[in-house]
Protein backbone atom coordinates (compact mmCIF):
# COMPACT_ATOMS: atom_id res chain seq x y z
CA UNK A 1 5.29 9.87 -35.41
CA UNK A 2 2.90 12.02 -33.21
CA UNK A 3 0.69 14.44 -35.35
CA UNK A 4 1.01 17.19 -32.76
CA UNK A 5 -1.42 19.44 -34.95
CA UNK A 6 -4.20 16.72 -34.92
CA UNK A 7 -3.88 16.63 -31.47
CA UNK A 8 -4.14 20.31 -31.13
CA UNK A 9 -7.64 20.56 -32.55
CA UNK A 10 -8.53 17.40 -30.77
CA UNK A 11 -7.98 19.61 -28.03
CA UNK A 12 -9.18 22.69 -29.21
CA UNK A 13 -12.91 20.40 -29.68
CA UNK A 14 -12.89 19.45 -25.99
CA UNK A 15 -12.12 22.55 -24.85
CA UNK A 16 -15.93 23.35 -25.68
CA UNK A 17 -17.13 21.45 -23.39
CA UNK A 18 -15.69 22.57 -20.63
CA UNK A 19 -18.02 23.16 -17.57
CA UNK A 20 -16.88 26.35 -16.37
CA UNK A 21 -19.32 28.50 -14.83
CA UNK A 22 -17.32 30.04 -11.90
CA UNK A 23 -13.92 30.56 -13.40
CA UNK A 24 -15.07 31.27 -17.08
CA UNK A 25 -11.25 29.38 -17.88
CA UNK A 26 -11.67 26.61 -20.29
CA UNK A 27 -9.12 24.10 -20.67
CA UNK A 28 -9.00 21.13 -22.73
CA UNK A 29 -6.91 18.24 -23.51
CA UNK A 30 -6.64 15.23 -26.05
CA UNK A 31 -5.05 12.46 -25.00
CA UNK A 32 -3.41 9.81 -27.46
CA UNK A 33 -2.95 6.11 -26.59
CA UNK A 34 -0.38 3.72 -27.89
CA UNK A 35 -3.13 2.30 -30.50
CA UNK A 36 -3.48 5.25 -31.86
CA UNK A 37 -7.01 6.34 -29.61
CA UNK A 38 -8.07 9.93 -28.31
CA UNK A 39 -9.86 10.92 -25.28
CA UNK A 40 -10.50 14.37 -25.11
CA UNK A 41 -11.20 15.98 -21.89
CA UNK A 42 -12.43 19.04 -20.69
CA UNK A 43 -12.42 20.85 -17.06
CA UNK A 44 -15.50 20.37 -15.19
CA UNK A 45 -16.52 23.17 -11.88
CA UNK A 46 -18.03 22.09 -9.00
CA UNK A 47 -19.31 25.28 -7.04
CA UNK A 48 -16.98 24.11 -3.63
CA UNK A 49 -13.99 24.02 -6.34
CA UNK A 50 -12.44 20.70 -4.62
CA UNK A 51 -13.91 18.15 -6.38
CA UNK A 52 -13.03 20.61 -9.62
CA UNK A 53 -12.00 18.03 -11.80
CA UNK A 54 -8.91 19.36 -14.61
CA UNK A 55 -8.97 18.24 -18.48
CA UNK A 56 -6.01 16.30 -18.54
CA UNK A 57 -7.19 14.18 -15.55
CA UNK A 58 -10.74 13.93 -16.94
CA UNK A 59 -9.44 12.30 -20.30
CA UNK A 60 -6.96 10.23 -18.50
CA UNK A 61 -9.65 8.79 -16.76
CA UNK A 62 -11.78 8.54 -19.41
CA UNK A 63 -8.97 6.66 -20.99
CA UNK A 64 -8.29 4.25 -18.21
CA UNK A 65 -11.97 3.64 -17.21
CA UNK A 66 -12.48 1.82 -20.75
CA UNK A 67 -9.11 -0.57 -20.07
CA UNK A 68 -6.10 1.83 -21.75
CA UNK A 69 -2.36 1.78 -19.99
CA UNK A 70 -0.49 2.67 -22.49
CA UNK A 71 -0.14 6.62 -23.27
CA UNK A 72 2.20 8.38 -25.66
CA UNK A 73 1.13 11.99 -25.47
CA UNK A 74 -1.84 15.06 -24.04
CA UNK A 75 -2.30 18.22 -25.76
CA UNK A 76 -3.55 21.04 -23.51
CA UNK A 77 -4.94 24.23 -23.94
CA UNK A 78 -6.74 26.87 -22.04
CA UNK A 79 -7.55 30.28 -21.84
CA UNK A 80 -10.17 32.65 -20.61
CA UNK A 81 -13.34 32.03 -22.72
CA UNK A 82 -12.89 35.53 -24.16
CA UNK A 83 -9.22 35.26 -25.18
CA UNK A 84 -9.20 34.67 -28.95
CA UNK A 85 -7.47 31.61 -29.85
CA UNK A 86 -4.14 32.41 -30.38
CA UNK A 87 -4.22 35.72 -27.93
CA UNK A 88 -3.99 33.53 -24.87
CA UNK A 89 -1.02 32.03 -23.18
CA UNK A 90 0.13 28.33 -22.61
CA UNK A 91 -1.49 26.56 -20.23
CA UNK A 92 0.49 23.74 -18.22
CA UNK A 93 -0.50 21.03 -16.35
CA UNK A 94 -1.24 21.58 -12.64
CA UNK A 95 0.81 19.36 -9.58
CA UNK A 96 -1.93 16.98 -9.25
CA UNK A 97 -2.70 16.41 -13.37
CA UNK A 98 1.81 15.69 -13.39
CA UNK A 99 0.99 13.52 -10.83
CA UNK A 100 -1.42 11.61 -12.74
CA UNK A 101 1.37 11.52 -15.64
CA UNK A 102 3.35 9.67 -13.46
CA UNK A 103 0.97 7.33 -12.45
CA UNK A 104 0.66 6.51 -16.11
CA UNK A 105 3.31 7.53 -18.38
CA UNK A 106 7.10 6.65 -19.28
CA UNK A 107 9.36 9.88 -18.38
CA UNK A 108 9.44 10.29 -22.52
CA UNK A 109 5.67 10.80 -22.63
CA UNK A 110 4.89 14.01 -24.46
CA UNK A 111 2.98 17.37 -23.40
CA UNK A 112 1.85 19.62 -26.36
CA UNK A 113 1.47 23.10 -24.51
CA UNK A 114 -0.68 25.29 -27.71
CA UNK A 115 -2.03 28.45 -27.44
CA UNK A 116 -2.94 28.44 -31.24
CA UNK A 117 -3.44 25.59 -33.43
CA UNK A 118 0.33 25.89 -35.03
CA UNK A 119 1.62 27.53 -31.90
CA UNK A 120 2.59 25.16 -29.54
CA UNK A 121 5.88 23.64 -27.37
CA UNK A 122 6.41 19.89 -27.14
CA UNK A 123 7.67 18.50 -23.53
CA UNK A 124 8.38 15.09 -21.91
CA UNK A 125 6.93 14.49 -18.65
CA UNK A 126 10.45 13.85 -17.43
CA UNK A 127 11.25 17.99 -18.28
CA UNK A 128 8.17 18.40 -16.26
CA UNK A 129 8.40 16.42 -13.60
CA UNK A 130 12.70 16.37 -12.80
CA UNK A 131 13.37 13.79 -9.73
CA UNK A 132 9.64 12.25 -9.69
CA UNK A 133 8.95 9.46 -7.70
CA UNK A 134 7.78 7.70 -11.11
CA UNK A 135 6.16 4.43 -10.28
CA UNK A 136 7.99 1.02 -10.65
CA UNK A 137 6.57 0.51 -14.11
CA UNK A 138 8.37 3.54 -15.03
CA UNK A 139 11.61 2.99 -13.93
């Protein structure tokens, strides 16, 4: 049983350290392995914006860099830095950060959207991703 809540704050912690200084839009994410592991992640600005690099990717990659393959769920959230916790909106995952998912998930893999710590919605990456070309390890 996922402890979406836990994973909330998790993400709620790494959204402080987002590097944001152009877009002053935090985002951060908490990723939980199989084992039972987080890796948060935050976004990180690059003045040029391309090599931008998004929360969820930065914890997936955290994740994989240090041997893990084996995901269960991410909890994401993001807001302007003056939105009060709770004021904000959800934020999803962009193309490229689903994309990722699919790289590394099973179509059941869960996505925690909060905009408060006891306000969230739960998704699979299959509700998110409908008709991906998952890769063969998926499928």
């Amino acid at each position: 049983m996922i402890d979406y809540k836990i994973l909330v704050a998790e993400a709620y912690k790494a959204q402080k350290m987002a590097y944001i200084p152009y877009s002053n839009w935090a985002v951060g994410a908490a990723l939980l392995t199989k084992e039972g592991k987080i890796y948060r992640g935050c976004n990180i600005e690059s003045s040029t914006f391309s090599p931008t690099n998004c929360a969820e990717r930065t914890a997936f990659f955290k994740a994989v860099s240090e041997g893990e393959r084996d995901f269960v769920a991410i909890a994401i959230v993001g807001n302007d830095v003056n939105t009060p916790i709770g004021q904000g909106d959800y934020c999803s995952p962009c193309g490229v950060c689903r994309q990722v998912m699919t790289e590394f998930c099973q179509e059941d893999f869960k996505i925690i959207l909060a905009k408060d710590y006891d306000i969230y919605q739960v998704y699979t990456l299959g509700q998110l991703m409908p008709l991906a070309s998952l890769p063969l390890k998926n499928q």
